[in-house]
PDB file of N, CA and C in Angstrom:
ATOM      1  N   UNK A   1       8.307  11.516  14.749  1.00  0.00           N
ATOM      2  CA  UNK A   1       7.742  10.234  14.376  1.00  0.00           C
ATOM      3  C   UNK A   1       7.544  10.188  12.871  1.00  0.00           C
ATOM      4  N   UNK A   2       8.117   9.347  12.089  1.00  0.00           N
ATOM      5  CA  UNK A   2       8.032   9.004  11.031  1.00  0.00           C
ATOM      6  C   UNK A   2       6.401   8.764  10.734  1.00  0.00           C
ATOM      7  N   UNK A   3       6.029   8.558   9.442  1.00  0.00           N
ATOM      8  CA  UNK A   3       4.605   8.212   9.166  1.00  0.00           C
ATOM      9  C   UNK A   3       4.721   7.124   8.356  1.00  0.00           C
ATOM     10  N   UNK A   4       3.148   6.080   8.609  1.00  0.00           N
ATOM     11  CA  UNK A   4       3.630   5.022   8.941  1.00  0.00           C
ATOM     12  C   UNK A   4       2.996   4.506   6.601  1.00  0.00           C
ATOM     13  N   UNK A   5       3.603   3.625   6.695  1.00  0.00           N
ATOM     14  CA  UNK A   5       3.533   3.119   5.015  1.00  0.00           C
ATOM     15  C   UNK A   5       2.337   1.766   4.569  1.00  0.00           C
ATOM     16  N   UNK A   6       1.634   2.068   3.882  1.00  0.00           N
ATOM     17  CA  UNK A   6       0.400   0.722   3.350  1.00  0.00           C
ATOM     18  C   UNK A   6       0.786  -0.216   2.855  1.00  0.00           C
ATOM     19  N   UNK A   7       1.268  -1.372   2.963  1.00  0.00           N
ATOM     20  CA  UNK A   7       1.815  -2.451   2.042  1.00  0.00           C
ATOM     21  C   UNK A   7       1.062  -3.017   1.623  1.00  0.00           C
ATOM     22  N   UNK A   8       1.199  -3.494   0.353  1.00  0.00           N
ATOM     23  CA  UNK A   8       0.078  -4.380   0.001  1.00  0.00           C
ATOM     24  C   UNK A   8       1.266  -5.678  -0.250  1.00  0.00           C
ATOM     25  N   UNK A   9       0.852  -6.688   0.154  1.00  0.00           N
ATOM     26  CA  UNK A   9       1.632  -7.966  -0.144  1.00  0.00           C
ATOM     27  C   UNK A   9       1.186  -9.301  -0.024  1.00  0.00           C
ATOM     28  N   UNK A  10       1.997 -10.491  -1.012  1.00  0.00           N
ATOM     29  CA  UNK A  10       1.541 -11.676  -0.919  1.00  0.00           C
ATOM     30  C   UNK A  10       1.380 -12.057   0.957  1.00  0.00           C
ATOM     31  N   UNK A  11       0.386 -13.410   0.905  1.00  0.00           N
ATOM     32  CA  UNK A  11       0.502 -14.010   2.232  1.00  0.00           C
ATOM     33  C   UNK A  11      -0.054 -15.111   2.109  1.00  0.00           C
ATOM     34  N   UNK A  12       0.418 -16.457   1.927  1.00  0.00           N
ATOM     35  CA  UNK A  12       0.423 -17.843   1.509  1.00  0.00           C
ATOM     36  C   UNK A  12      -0.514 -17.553   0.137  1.00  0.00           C
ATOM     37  N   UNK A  13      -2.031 -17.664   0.227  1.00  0.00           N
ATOM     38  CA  UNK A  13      -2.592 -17.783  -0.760  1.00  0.00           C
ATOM     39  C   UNK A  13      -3.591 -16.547  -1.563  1.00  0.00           C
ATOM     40  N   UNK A  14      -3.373 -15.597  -0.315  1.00  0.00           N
ATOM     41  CA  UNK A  14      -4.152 -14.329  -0.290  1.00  0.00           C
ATOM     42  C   UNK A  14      -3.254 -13.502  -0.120  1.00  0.00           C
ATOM     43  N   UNK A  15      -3.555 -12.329  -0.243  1.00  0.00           N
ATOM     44  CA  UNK A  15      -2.589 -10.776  -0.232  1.00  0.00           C
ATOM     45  C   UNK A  15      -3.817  -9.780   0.966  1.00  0.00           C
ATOM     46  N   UNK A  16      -2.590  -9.270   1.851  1.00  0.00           N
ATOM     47  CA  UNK A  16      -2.936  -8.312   2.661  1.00  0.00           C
ATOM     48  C   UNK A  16      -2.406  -6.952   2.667  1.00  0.00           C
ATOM     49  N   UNK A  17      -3.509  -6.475   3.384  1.00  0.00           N
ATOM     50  CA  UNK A  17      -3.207  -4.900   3.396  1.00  0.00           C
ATOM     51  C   UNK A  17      -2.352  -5.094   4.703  1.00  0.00           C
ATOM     52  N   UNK A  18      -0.940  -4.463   5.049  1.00  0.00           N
ATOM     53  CA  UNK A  18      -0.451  -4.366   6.304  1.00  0.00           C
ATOM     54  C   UNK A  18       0.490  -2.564   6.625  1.00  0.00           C
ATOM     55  N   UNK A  19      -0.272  -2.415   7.778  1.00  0.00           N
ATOM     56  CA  UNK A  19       0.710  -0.739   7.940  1.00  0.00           C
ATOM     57  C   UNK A  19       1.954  -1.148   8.645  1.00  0.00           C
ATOM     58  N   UNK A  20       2.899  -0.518   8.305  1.00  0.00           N
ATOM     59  CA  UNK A  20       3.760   0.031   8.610  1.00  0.00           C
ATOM     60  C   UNK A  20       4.440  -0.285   9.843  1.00  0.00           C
ATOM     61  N   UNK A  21       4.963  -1.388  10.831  1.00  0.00           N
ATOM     62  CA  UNK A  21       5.112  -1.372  12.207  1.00  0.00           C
ATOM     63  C   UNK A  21       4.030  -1.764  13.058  1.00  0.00           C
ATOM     64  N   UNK A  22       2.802  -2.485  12.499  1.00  0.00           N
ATOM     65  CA  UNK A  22       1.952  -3.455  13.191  1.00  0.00           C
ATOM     66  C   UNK A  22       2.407  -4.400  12.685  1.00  0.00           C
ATOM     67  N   UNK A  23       1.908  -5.735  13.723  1.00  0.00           N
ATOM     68  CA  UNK A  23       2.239  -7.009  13.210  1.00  0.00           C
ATOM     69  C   UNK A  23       1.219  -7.659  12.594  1.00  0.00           C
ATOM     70  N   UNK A  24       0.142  -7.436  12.741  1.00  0.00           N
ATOM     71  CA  UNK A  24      -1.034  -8.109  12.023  1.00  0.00           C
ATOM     72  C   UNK A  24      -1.496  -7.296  10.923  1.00  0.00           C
ATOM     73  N   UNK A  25      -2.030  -7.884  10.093  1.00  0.00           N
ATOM     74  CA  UNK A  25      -2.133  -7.310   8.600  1.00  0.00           C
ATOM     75  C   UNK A  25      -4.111  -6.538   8.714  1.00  0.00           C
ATOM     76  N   UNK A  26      -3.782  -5.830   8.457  1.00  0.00           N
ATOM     77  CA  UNK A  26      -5.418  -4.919   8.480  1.00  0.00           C
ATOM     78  C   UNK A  26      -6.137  -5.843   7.668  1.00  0.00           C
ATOM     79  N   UNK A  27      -6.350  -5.994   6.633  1.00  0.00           N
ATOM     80  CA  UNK A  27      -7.367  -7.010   5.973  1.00  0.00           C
ATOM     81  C   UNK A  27      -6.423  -7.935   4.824  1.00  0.00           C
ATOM     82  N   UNK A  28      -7.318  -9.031   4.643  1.00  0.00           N
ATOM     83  CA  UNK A  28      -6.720 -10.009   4.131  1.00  0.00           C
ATOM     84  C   UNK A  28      -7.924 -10.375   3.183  1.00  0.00           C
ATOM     85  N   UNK A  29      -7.165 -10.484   1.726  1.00  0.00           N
ATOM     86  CA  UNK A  29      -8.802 -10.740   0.320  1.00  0.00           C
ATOM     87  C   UNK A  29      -7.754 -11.620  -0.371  1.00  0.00           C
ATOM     88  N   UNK A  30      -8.737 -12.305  -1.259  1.00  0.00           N
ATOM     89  CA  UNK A  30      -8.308 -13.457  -2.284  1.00  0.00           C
ATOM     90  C   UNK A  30      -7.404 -13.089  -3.312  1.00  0.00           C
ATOM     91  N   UNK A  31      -7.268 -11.496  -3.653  1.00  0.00           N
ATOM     92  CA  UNK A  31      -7.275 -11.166  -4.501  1.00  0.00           C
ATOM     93  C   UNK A  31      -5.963  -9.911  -4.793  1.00  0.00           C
ATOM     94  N   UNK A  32      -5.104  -9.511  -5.615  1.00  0.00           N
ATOM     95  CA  UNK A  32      -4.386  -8.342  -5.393  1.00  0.00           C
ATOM     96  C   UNK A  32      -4.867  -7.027  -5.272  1.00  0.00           C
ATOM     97  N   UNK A  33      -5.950  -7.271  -6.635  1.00  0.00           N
ATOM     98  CA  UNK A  33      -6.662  -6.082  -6.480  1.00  0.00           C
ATOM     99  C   UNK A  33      -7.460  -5.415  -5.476  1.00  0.00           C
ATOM    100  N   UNK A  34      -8.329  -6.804  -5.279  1.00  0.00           N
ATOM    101  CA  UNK A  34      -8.839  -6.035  -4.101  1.00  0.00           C
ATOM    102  C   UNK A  34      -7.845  -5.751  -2.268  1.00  0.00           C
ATOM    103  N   UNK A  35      -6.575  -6.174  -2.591  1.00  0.00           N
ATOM    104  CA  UNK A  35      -6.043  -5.174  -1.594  1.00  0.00           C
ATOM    105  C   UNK A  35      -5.737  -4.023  -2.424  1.00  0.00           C
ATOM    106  N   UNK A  36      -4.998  -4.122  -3.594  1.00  0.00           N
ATOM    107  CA  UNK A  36      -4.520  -2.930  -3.566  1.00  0.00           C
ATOM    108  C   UNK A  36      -5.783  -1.802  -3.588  1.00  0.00           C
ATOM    109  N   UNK A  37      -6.827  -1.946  -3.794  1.00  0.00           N
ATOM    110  CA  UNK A  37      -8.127  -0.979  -3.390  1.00  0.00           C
ATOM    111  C   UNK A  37      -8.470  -0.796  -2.108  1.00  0.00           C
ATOM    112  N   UNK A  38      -8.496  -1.358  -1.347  1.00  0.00           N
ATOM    113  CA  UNK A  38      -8.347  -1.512   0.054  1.00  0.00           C
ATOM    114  C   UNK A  38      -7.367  -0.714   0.667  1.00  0.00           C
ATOM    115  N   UNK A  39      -6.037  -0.582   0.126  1.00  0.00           N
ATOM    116  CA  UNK A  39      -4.613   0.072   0.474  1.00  0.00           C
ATOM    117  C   UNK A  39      -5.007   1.178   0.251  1.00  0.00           C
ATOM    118  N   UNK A  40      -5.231   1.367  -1.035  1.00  0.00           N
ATOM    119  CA  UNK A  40      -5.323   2.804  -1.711  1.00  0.00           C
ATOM    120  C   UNK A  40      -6.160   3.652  -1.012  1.00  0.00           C
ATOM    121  N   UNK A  41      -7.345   2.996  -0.796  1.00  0.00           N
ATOM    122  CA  UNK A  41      -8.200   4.070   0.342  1.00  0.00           C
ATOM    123  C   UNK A  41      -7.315   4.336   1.638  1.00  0.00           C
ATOM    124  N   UNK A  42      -7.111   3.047   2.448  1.00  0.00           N
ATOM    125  CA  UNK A  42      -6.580   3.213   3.467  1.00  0.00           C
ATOM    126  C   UNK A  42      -5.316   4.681   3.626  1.00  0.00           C
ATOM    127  N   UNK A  43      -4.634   4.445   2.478  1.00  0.00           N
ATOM    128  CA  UNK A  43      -3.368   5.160   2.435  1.00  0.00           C
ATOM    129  C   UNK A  43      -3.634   6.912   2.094  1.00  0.00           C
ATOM    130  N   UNK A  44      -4.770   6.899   1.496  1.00  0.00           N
ATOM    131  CA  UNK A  44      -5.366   8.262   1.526  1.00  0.00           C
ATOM    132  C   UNK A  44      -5.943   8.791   2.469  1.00  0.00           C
ATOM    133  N   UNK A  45      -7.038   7.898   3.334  1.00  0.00           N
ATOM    134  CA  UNK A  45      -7.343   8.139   4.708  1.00  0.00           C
ATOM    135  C   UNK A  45      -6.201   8.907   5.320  1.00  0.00           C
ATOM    136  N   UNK A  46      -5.015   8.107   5.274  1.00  0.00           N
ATOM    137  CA  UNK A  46      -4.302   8.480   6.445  1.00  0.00           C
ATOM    138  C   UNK A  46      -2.979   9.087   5.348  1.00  0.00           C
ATOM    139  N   UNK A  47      -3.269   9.838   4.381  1.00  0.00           N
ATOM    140  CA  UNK A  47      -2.148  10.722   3.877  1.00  0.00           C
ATOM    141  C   UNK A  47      -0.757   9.967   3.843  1.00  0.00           C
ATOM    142  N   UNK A  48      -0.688   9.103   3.165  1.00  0.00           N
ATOM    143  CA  UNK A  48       0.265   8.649   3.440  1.00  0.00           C
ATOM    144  C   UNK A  48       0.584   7.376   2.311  1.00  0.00           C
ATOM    145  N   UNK A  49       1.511   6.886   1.854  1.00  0.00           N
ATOM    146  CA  UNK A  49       1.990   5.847   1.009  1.00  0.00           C
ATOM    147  C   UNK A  49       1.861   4.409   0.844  1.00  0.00           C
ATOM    148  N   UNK A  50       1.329   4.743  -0.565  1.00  0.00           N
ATOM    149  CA  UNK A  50       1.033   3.037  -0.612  1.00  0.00           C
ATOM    150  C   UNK A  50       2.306   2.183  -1.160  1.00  0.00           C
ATOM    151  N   UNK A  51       2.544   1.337  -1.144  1.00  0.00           N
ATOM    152  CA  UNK A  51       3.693   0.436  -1.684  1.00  0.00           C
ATOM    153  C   UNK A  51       3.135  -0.641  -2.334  1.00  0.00           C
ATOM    154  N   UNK A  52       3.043  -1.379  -3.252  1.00  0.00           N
ATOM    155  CA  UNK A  52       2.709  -2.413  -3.635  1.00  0.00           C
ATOM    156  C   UNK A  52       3.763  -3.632  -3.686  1.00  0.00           C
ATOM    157  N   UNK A  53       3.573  -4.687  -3.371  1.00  0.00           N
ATOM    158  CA  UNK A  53       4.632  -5.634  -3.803  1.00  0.00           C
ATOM    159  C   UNK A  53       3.854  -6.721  -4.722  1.00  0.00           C
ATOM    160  N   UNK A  54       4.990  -7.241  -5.419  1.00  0.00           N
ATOM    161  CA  UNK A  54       4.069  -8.155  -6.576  1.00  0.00           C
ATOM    162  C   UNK A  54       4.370  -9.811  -6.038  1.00  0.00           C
ATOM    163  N   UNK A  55       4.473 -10.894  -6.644  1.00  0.00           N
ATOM    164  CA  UNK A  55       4.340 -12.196  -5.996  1.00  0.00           C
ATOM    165  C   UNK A  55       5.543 -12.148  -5.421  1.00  0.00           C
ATOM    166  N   UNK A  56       6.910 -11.745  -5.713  1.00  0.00           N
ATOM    167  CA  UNK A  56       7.966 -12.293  -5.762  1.00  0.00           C
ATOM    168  C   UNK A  56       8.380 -11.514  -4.328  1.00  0.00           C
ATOM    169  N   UNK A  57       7.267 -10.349  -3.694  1.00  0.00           N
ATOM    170  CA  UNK A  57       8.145  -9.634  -2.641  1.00  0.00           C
ATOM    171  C   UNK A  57       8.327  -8.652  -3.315  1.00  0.00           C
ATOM    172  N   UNK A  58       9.102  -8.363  -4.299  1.00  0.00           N
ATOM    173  CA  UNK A  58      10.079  -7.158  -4.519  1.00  0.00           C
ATOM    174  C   UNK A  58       8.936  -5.979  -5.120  1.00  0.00           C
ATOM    175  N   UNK A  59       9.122  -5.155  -4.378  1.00  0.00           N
ATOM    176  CA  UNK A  59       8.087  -3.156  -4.864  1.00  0.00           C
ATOM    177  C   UNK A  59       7.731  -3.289  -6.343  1.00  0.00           C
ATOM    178  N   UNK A  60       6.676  -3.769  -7.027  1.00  0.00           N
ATOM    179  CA  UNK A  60       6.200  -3.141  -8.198  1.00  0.00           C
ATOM    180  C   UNK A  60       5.848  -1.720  -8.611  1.00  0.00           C
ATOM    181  N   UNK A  61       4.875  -1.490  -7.461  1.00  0.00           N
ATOM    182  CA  UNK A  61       4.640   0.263  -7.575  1.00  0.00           C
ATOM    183  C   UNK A  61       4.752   1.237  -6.103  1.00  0.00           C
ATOM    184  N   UNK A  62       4.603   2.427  -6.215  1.00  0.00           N
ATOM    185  CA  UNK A  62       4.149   3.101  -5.314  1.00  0.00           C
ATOM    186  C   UNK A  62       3.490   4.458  -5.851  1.00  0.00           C
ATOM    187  N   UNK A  63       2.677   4.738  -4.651  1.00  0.00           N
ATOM    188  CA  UNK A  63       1.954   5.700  -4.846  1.00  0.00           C
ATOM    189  C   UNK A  63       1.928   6.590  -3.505  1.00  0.00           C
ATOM    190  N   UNK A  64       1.453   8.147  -3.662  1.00  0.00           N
ATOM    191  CA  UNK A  64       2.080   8.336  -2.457  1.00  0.00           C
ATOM    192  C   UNK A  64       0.584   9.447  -2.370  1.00  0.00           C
ATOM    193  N   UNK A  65      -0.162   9.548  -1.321  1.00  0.00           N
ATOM    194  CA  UNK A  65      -0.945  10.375  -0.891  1.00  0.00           C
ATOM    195  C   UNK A  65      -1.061  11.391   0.135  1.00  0.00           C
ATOM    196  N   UNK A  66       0.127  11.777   0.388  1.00  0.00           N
ATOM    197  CA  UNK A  66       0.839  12.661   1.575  1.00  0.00           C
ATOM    198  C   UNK A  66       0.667  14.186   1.074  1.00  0.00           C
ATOM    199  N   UNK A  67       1.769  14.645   1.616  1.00  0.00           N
ATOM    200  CA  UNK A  67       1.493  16.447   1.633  1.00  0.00           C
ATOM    201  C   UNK A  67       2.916  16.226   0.971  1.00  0.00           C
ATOM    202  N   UNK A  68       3.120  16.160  -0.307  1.00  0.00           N
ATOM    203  CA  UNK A  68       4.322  16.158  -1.379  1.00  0.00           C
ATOM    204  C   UNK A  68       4.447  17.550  -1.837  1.00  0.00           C
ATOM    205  N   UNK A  69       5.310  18.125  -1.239  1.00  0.00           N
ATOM    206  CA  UNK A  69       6.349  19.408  -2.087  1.00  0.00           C
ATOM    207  C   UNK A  69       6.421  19.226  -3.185  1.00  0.00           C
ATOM    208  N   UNK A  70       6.985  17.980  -3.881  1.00  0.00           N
ATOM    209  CA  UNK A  70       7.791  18.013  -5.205  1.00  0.00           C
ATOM    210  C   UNK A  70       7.127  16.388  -5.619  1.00  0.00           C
ATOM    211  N   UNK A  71       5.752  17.027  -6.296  1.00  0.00           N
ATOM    212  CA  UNK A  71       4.939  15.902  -6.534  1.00  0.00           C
ATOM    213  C   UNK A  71       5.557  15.508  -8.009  1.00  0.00           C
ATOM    214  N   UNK A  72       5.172  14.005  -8.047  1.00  0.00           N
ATOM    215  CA  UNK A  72       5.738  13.502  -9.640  1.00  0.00           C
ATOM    216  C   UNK A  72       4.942  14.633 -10.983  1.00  0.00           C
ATOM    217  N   UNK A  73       5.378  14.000 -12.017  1.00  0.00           N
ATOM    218  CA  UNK A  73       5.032  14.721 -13.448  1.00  0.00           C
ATOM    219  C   UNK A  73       4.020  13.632 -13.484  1.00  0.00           C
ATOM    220  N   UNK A  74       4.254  12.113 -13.243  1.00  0.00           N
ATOM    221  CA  UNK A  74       3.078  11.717 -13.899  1.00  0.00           C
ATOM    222  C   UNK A  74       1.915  11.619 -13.748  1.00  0.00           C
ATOM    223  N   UNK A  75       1.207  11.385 -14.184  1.00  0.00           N
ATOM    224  CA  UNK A  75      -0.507  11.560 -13.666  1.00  0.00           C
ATOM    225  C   UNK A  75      -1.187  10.161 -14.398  1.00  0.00           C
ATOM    226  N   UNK A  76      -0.632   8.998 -13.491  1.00  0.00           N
ATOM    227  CA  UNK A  76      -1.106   7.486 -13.674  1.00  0.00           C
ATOM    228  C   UNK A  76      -2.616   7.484 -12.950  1.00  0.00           C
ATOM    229  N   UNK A  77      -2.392   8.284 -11.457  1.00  0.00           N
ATOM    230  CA  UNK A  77      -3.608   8.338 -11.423  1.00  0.00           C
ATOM    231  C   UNK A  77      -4.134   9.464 -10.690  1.00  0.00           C
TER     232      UNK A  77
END
């Protein structure tokens, strides 16, 4: 079984947190930030990757909170 991914993404006027292969979105805020804070915990809870998308849909960032072998160089955060 694959493990499952945090999206953070637009949704009409608000942005939700949604995992991976559910259909309903875990929480829904006014705001990007406050999903992507919302994600970010979530995605550490459960070891596992956040994705961000920006208005347009398309992946702005990711971040990954898993059990990484061959973790990045950078240290954004």
């Amino acid at each position: 079984m694959s493990k499952k991914t945090v999206h953070v993404t637009r949704n009409n006027d608000n942005w939700q947190v949604k995992i991976s292969g559910n259909e309903r979105a875990s929480n829904v805020t006014p705001t990007q930030k406050g999903a992507i804070d919302i994600g970010r915990q979530r995605a550490r809870d459960m070891n596992t990757e956040l994705v961000i998308h920006g208005r347009d849909g398309k992946i702005r960032d990711k971040d990954s909170y898993g059990n990484d072998p061959c973790p990045p160089k950078d240290k954004k955060n």
